[in-house]
Protein backbone atom coordinates (compact mmCIF):
# COMPACT_ATOMS: atom_id res chain seq x y z
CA UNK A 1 19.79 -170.80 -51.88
CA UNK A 2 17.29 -171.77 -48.99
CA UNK A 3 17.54 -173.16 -45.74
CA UNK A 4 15.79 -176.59 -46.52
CA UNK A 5 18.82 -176.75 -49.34
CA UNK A 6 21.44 -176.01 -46.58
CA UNK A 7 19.61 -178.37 -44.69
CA UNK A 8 19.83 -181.36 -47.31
CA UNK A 9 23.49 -180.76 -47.68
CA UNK A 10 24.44 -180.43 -44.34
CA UNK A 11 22.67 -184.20 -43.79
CA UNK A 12 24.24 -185.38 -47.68
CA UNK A 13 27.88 -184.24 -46.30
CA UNK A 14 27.53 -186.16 -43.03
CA UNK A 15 26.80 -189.37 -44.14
CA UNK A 16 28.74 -189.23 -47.82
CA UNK A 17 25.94 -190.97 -49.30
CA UNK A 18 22.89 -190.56 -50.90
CA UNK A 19 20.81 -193.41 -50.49
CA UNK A 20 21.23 -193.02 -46.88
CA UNK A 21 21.18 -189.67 -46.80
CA UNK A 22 17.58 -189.32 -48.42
CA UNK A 23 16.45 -192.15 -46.49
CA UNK A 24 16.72 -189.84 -43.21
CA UNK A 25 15.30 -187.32 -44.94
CA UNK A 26 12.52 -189.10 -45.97
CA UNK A 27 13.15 -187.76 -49.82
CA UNK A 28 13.69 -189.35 -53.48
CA UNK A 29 17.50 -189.22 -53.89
CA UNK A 30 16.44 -188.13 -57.50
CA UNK A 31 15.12 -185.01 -55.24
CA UNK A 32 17.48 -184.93 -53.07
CA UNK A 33 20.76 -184.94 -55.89
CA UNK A 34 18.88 -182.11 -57.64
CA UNK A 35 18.84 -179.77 -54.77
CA UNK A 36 22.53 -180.57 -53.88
CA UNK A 37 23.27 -179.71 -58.08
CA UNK A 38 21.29 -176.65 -57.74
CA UNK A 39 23.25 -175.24 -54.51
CA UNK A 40 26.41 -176.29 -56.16
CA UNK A 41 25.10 -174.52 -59.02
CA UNK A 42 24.41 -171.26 -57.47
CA UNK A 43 27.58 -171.53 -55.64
CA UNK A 44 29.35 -171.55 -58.83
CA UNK A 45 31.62 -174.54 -57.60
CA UNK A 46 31.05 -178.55 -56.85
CA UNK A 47 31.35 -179.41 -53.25
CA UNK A 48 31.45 -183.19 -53.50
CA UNK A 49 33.42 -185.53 -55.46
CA UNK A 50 31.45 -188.10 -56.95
CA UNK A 51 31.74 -192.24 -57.04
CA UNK A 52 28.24 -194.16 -57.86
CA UNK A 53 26.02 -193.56 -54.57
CA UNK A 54 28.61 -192.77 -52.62
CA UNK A 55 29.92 -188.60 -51.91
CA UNK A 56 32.60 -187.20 -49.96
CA UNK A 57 33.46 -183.20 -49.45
CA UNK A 58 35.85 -182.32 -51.38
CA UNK A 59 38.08 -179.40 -49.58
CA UNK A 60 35.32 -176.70 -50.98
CA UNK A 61 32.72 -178.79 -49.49
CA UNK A 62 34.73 -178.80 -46.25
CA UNK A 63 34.78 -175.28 -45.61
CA UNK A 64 31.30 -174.26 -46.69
CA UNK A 65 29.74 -177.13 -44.11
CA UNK A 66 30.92 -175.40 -41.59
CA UNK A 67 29.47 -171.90 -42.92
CA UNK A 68 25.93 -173.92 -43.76
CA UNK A 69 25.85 -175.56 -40.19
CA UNK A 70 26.08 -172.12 -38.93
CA UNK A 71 23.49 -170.29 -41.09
CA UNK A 72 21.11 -173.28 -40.40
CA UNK A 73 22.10 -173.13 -36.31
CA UNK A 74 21.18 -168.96 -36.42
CA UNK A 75 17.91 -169.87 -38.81
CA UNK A 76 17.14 -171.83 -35.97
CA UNK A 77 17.63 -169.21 -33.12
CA UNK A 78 16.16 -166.48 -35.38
CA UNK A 79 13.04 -168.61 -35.73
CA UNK A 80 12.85 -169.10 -31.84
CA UNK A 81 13.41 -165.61 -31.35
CA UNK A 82 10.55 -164.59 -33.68
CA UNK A 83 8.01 -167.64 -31.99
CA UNK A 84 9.32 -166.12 -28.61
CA UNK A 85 8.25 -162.59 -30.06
CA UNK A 86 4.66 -163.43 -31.07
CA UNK A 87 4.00 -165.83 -28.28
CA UNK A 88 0.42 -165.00 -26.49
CA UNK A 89 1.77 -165.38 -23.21
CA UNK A 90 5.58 -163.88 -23.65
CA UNK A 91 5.94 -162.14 -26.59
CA UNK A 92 6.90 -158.61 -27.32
CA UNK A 93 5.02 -155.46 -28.03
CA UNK A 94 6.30 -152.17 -29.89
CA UNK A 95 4.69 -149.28 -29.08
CA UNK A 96 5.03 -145.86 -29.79
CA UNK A 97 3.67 -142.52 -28.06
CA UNK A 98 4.36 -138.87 -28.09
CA UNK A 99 6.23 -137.11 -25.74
CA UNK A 100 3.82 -135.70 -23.30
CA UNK A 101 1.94 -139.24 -23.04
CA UNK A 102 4.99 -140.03 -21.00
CA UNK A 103 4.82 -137.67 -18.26
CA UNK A 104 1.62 -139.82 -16.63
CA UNK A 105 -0.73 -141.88 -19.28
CA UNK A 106 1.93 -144.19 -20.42
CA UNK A 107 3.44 -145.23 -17.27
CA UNK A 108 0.00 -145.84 -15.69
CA UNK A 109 -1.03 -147.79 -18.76
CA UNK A 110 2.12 -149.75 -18.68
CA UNK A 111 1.86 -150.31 -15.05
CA UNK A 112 -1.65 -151.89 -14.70
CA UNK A 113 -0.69 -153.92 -18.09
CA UNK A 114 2.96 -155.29 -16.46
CA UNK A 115 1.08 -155.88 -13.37
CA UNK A 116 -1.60 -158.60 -15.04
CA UNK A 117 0.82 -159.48 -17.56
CA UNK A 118 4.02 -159.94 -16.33
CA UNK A 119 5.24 -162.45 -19.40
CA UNK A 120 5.42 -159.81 -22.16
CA UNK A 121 7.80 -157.46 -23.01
CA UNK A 122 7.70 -154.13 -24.12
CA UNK A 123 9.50 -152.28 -26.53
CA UNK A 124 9.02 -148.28 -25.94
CA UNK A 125 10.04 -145.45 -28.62
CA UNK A 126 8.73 -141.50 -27.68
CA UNK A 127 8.56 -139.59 -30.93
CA UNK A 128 6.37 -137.12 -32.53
CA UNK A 129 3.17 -137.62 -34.24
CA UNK A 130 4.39 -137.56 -37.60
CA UNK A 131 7.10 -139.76 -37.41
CA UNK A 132 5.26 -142.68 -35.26
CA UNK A 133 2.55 -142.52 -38.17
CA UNK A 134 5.80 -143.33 -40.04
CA UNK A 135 7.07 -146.11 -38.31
CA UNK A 136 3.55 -147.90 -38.15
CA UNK A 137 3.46 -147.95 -41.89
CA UNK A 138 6.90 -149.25 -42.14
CA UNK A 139 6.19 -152.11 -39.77
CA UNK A 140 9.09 -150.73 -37.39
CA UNK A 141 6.20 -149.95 -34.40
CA UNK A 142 2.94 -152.06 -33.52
CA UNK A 143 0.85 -149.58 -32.03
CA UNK A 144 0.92 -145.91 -32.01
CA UNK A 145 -0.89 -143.54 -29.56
CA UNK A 146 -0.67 -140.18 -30.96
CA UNK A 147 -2.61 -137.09 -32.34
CA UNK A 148 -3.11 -136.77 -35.95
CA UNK A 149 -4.07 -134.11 -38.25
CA UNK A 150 -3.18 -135.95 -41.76
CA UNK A 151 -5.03 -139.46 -42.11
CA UNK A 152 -3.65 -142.46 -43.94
CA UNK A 153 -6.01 -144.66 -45.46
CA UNK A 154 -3.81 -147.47 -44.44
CA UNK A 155 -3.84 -146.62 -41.18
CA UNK A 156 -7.18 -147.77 -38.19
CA UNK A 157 -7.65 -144.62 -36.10
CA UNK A 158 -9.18 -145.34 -32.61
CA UNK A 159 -10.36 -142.21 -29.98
CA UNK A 160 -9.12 -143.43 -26.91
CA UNK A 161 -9.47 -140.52 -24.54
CA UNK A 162 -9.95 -136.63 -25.32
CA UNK A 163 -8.04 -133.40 -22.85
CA UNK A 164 -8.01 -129.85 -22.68
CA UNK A 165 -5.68 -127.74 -23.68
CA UNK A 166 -4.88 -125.77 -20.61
CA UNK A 167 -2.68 -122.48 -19.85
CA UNK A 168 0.10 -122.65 -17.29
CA UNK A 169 2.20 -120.00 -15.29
CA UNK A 170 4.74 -120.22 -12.71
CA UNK A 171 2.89 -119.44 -9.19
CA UNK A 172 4.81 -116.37 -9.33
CA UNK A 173 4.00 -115.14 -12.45
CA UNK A 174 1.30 -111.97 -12.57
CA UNK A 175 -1.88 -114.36 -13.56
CA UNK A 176 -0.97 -116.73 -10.73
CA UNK A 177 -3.55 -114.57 -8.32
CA UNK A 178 -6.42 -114.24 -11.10
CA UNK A 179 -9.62 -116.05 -11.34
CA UNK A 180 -9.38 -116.23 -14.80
CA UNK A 181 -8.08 -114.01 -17.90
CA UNK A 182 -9.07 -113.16 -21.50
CA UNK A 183 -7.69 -114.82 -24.47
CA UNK A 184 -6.52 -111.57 -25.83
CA UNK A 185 -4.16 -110.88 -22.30
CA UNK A 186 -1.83 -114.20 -23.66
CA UNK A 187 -1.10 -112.06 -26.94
CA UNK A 188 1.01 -109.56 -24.35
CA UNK A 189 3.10 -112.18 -22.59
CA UNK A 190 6.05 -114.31 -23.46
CA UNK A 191 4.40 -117.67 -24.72
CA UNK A 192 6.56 -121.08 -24.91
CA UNK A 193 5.89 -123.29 -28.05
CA UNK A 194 6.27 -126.33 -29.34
CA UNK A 195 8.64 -127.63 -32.04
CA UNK A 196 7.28 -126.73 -35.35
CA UNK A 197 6.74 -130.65 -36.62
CA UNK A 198 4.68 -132.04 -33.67
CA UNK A 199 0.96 -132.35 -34.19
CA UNK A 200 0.16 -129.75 -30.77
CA UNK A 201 2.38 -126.90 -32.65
CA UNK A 202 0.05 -127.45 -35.64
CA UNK A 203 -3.36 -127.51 -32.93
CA UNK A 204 -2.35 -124.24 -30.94
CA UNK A 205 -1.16 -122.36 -34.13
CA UNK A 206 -4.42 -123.30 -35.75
CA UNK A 207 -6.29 -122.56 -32.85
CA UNK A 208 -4.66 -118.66 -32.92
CA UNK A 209 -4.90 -118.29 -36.45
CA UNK A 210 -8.64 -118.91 -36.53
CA UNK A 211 -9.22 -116.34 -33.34
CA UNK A 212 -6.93 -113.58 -35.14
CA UNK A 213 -4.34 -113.27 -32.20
CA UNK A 214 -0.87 -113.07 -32.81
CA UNK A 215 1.24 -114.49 -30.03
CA UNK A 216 4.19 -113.45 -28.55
CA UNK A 217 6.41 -116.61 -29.29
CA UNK A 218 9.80 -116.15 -26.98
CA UNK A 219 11.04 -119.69 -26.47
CA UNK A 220 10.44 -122.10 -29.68
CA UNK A 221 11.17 -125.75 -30.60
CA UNK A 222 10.70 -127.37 -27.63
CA UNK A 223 9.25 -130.73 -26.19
CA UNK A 224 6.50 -130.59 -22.96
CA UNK A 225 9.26 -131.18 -20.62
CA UNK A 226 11.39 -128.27 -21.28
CA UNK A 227 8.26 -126.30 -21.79
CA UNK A 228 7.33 -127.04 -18.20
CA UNK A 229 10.57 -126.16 -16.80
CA UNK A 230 10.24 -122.96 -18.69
CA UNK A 231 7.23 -122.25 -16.96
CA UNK A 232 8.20 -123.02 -13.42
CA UNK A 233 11.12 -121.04 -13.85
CA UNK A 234 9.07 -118.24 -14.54
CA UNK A 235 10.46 -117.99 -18.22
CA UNK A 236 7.47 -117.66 -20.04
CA UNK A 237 3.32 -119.14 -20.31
CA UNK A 238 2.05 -121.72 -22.26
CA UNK A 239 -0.63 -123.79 -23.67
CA UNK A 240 0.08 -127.79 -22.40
CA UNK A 241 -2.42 -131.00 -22.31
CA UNK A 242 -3.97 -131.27 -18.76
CA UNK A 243 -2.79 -134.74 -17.98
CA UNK A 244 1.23 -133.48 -18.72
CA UNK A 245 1.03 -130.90 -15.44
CA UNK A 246 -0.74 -133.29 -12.69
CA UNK A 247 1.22 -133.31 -9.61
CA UNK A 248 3.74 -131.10 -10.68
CA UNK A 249 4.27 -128.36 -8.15
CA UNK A 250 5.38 -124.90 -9.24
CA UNK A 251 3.16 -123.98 -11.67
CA UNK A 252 -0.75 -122.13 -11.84
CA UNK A 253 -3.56 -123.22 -13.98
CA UNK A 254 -5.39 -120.66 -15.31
CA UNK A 255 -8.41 -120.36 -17.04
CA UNK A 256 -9.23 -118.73 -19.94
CA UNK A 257 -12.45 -117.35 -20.86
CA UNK A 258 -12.50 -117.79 -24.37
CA UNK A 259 -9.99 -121.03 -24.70
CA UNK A 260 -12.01 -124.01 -26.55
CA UNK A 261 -9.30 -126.44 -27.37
CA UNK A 262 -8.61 -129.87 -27.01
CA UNK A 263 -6.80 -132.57 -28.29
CA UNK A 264 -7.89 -135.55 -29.17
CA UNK A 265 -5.72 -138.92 -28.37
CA UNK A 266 -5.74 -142.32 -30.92
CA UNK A 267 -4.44 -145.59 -31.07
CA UNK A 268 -3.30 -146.31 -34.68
CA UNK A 269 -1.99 -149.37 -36.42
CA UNK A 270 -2.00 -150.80 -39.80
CA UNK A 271 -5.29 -151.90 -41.34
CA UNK A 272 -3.98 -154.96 -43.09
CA UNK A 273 -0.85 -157.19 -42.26
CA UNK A 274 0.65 -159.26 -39.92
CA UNK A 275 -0.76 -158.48 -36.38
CA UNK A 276 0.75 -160.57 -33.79
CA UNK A 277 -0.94 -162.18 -30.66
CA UNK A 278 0.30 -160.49 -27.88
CA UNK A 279 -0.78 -156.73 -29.85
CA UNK A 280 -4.22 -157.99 -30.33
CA UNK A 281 -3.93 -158.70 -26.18
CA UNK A 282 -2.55 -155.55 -25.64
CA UNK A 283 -4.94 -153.54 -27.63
CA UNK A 284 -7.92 -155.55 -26.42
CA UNK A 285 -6.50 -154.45 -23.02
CA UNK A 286 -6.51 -150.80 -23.95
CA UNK A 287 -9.96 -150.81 -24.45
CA UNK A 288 -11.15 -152.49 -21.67
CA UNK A 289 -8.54 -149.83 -19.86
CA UNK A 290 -10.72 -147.16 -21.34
CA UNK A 291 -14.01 -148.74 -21.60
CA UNK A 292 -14.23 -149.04 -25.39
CA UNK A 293 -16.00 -151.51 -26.87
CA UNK A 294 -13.26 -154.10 -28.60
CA UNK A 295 -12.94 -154.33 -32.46
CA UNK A 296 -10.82 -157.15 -32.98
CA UNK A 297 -7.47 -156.44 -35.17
CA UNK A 298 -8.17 -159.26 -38.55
């Protein structure tokens, strides 16, 4: 069963015969009678009684017209929606970005975009690395802008932007009045991490493991906003991206001789598929946001 045979009976049942009824649908009524047999067929029942060219609905008929008209009528609306959706000037875009991103990056992002394109919608979902990478491949998310350890060869990978990996205190904590610190005087504090899936966990852990320091992990499984908290409450230190901690008052940044680490930042979507109008916009936005030269989604 398909819409354009819904479509031929809906037209057959209304005017109960088929010579006109194929003449308004510009169609053979050889055509037309086998697509009404084959929906009957499917359906397992017959839905008109029969008399030389001319058909009437019997009481099976009756009751399924009204079921067709109403499938065809939400076809209709789903197929708006969906044109609405991938329209250049109003459609939607789904993006998704990890937690942090949303303290600053995102909103600014959002908030130049909204401001030159105030047609589209967006649709926003926060999540961790690994499961946006998920939700790109299963076509529930357009873009993703995310870190990424594991690559997918299905999967475009675009640097956007790169940031330090900086260590905060509370301004009351000891290190608050230091010019700067070892990397070996974390190992003796209480250190804040991150929840074991996300791709920074996997980045600091990495980080320590290559530098042979153990750390002193007193607060675990958390996202960047508790972490913060943590840390202006005096709770505990911790390793955070510099653009999370920008304007927020309460907390020390202090440097660390021997810290190297940053993370670096991509926009990912699918390599092959359906990429609508308004994502190639968006994304051709992004670029010009960051100054990167614009490789067209094909």
């Amino acid at each position: 069963m398909d819409i354009t045979q819904l479509y031929y009976f809906i037209v057959a049942a209304e005017q109960e015969h088929m010579t006109k009824a194929s003449e308004i649908l510009v169609l053979s009524q050889s055509a037309l009678s086998r697509s009404i047999t084959s929906l009957e067929n499917e359906l397992g029942i017959p839905l008109f009684d029969r008399k030389n060219r001319k058909i009437l609905l019997n009481r099976y008929g009756k009751a399924f017209l009204e079921d067709a008209k109403k499938m065809v009528e939400q076809f209709e609306v789903s197929k708006e929606n969906l044109t609405q959706l991938v329209s250049p000037n109003i459609g939607n875009i789904s993006i998704s970005f990890m937690h942090g991103l949303g303290l600053r990056y995102i909103p600014s992002l959002l908030k130049e975009f909204q401001h030159e394109n105030p047609g589209h919608t967006l649709t926003l979902d926060e999540n961790n690395a690994t499961i946006i990478t998920k939700k790109i491949l299963t076509n529930e998310t357009d873009l993703g802008f995310a870190t990424q350890f594991q690559l997918f060869t299905d999967l475009v990978y675009t640097p956007i932007f790169k940031e330090k990996i900086i260590l905060i205190t509370s301004d009351q904590h000891q290190f608050a009045h230091k010019e700067n610190i070892k990397l070996e005087d974390i190992t003796r504090e209480k250190f804040i991490h991150y929840n074991v899936d996300t791709e920074l966990r996997r980045l600091i852990d990495s980080f320590f493991i290559k530098q042979d320091i153990d750390i002193n992990v007193y607060y675990d499984g958390l996202e960047i906003n508790s972490i913060i908290g943590l840390v202006i409450a005096n709770m505990g230190i911790a390793l955070v991206p510099e653009s999370t901690i920008q304007n927020i008052t309460g907390i020390k940044v202090i440097p660390v001789l021997d810290l190297d680490l940053d993370r670096t930042v991509y926009l990912i979507h699918k390599k092959e598929g359906f990429i609508s109008k308004p994502v190639i916009y968006f994304k051709e936005f992004i670029f010009s946001y960051h100054e990167i030269e614009f490789d067209p989604i094909t």
